[in-house]
Protein backbone atom coordinates (compact mmCIF):
# COMPACT_ATOMS: atom_id res chain seq x y z
CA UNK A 1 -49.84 -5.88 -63.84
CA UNK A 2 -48.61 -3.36 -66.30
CA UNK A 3 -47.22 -3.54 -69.90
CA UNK A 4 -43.80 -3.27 -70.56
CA UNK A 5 -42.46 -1.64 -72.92
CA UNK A 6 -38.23 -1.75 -74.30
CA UNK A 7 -37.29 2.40 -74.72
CA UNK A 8 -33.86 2.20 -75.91
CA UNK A 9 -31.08 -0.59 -77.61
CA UNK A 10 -27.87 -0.67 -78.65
CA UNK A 11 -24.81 -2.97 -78.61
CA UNK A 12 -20.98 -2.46 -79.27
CA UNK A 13 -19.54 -4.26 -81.69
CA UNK A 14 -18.24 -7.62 -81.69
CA UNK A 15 -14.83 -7.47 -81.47
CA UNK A 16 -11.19 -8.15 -79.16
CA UNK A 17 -10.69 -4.73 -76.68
CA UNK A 18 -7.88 -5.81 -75.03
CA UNK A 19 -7.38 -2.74 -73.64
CA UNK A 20 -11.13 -2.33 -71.60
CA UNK A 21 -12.42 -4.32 -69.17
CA UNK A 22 -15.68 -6.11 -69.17
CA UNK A 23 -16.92 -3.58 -66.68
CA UNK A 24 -15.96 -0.56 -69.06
CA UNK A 25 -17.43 -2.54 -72.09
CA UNK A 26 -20.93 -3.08 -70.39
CA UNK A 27 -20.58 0.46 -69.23
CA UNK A 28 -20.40 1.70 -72.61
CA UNK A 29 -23.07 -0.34 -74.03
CA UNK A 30 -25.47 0.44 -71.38
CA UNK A 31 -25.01 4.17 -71.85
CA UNK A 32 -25.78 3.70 -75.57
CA UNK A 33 -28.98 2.11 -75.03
CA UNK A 34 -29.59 4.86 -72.70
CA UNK A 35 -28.99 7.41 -75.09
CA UNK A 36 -31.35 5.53 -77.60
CA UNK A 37 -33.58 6.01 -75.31
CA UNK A 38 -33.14 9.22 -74.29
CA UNK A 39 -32.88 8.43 -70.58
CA UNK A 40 -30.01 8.83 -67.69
CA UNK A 41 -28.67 6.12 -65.34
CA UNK A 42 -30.44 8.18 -63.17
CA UNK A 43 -33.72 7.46 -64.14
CA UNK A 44 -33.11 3.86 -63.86
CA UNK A 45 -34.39 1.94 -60.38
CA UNK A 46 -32.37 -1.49 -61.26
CA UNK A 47 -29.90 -2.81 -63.15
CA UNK A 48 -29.76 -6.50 -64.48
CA UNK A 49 -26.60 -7.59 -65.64
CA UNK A 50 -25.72 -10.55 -67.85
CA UNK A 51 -22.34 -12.28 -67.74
CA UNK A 52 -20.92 -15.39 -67.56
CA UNK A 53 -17.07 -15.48 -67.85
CA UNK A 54 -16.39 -13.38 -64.45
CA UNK A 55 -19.87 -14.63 -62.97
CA UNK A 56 -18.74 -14.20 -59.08
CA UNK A 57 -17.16 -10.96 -59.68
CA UNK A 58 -19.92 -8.41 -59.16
CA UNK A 59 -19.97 -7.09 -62.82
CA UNK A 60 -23.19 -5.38 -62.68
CA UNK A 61 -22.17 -3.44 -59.57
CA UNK A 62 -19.07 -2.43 -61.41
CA UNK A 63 -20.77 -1.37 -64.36
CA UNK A 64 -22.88 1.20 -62.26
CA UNK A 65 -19.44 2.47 -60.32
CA UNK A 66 -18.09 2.80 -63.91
CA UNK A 67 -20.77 4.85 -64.96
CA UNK A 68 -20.95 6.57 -61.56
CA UNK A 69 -23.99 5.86 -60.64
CA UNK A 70 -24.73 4.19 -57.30
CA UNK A 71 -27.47 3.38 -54.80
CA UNK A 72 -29.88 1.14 -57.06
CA UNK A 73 -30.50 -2.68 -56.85
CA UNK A 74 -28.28 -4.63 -58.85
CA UNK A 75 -28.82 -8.33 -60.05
CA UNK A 76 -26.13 -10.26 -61.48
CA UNK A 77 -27.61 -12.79 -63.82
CA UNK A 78 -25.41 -16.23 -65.17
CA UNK A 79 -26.88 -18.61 -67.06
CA UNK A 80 -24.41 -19.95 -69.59
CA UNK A 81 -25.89 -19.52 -73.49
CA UNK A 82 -28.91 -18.37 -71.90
CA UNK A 83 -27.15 -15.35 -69.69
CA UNK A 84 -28.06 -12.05 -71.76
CA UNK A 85 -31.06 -13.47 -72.06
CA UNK A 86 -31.76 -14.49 -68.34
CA UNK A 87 -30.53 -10.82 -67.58
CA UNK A 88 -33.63 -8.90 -70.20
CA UNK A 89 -36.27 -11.67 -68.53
CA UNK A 90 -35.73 -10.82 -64.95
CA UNK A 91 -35.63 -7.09 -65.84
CA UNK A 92 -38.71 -7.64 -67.81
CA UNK A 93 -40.40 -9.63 -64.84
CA UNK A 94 -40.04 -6.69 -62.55
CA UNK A 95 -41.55 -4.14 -64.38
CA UNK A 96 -44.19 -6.37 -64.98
CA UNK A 97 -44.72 -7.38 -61.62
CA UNK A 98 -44.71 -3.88 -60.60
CA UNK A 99 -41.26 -4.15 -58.29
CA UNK A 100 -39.52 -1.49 -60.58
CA UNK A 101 -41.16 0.75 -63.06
CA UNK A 102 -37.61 1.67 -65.10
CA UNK A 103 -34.91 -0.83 -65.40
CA UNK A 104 -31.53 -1.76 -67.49
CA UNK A 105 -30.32 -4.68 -68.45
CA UNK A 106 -26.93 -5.61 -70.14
CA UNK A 107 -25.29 -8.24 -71.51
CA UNK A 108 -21.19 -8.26 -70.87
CA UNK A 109 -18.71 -10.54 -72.32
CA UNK A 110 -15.10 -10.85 -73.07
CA UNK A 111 -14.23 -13.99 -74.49
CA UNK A 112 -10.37 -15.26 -74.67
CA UNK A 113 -8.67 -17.09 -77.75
CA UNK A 114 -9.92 -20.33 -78.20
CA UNK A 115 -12.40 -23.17 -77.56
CA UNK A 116 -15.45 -22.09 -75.26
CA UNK A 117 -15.12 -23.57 -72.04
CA UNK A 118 -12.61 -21.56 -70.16
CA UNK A 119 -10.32 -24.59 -70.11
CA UNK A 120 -10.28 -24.12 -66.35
CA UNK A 121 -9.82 -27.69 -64.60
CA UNK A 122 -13.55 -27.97 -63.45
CA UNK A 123 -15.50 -31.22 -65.33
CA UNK A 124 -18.27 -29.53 -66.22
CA UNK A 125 -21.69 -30.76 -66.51
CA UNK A 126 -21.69 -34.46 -66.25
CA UNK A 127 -22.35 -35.83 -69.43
CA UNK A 128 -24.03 -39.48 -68.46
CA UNK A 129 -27.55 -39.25 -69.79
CA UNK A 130 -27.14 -36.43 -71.76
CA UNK A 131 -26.40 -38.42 -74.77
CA UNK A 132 -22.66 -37.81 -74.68
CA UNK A 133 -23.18 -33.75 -75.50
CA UNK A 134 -21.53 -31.21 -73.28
CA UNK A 135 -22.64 -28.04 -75.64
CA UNK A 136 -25.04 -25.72 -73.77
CA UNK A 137 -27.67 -25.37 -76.85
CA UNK A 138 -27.45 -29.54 -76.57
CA UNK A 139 -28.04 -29.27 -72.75
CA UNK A 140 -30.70 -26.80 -72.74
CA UNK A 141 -32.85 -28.94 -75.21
CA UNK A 142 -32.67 -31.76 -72.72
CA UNK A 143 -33.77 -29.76 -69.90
């Protein structure tokens, strides 16, 4: 097993950008932290992507085509609160298990007006036995 070692950040900022898409914001911010780094797309082997909202719609793979890079694994990571998260661990895990020796990972979002929750007619999680809490942070400290 090797050491690991994070060569580059950055972030946008928080804001509404009505007029990008989530692929074209995660684009963005992953060729800032490449920049930090002072690496290319093209030295990466992987990308792990982190995003909830449009979880089944390949975001990772569109980040790459909006950079224009193609031809590397991509894994699409969703794991409510936990997503951006998820998406640094599993790129984390395979550099240290030796599957990948540079990787990216990004965290995408664009959130609507509103509550959380997508207000999308799905129930949810079930909320019997979790003490009548449907927040995530509530949920996760149950698990």
């Amino acid at each position: 097993m090797s050491d690991v070692y994070v060569m580059g950040i950055d972030m946008i900022k928080f804001g509404r950008f009505p007029d990008k898409t989530v692929p074209q914001l995660g684009a963005t911010a992953a060729l800032m932290a490449l920049d930090d780094a002072g690496l290319t797309i093209q030295d990466m082997q992987a990308l792990y992507c982190g995003n909830l909202g449009q979880a089944s719609a390949m975001v990772g793979q569109r980040v790459l085509q909006e950079i224009g890079q193609t031809g590397i694994g991509v894994v699409n990571c969703a794991n409510a609160c936990a997503t951006g998260a998820t998406a640094f661990r599993e790129a984390w895990m395979s550099v240290k298990a030796g599957v990948n020796d540079v990787v990216l990972a990004v965290g995408v979002e664009q959130m609507g007006k509103g509550l959380l929750g997508g207000g999308g007619g799905a129930a949810g999680i079930p909320k019997e036995g979790l003490l009548g809490s449907g927040t995530m942070p509530a949920v996760f400290a149950e698990a």
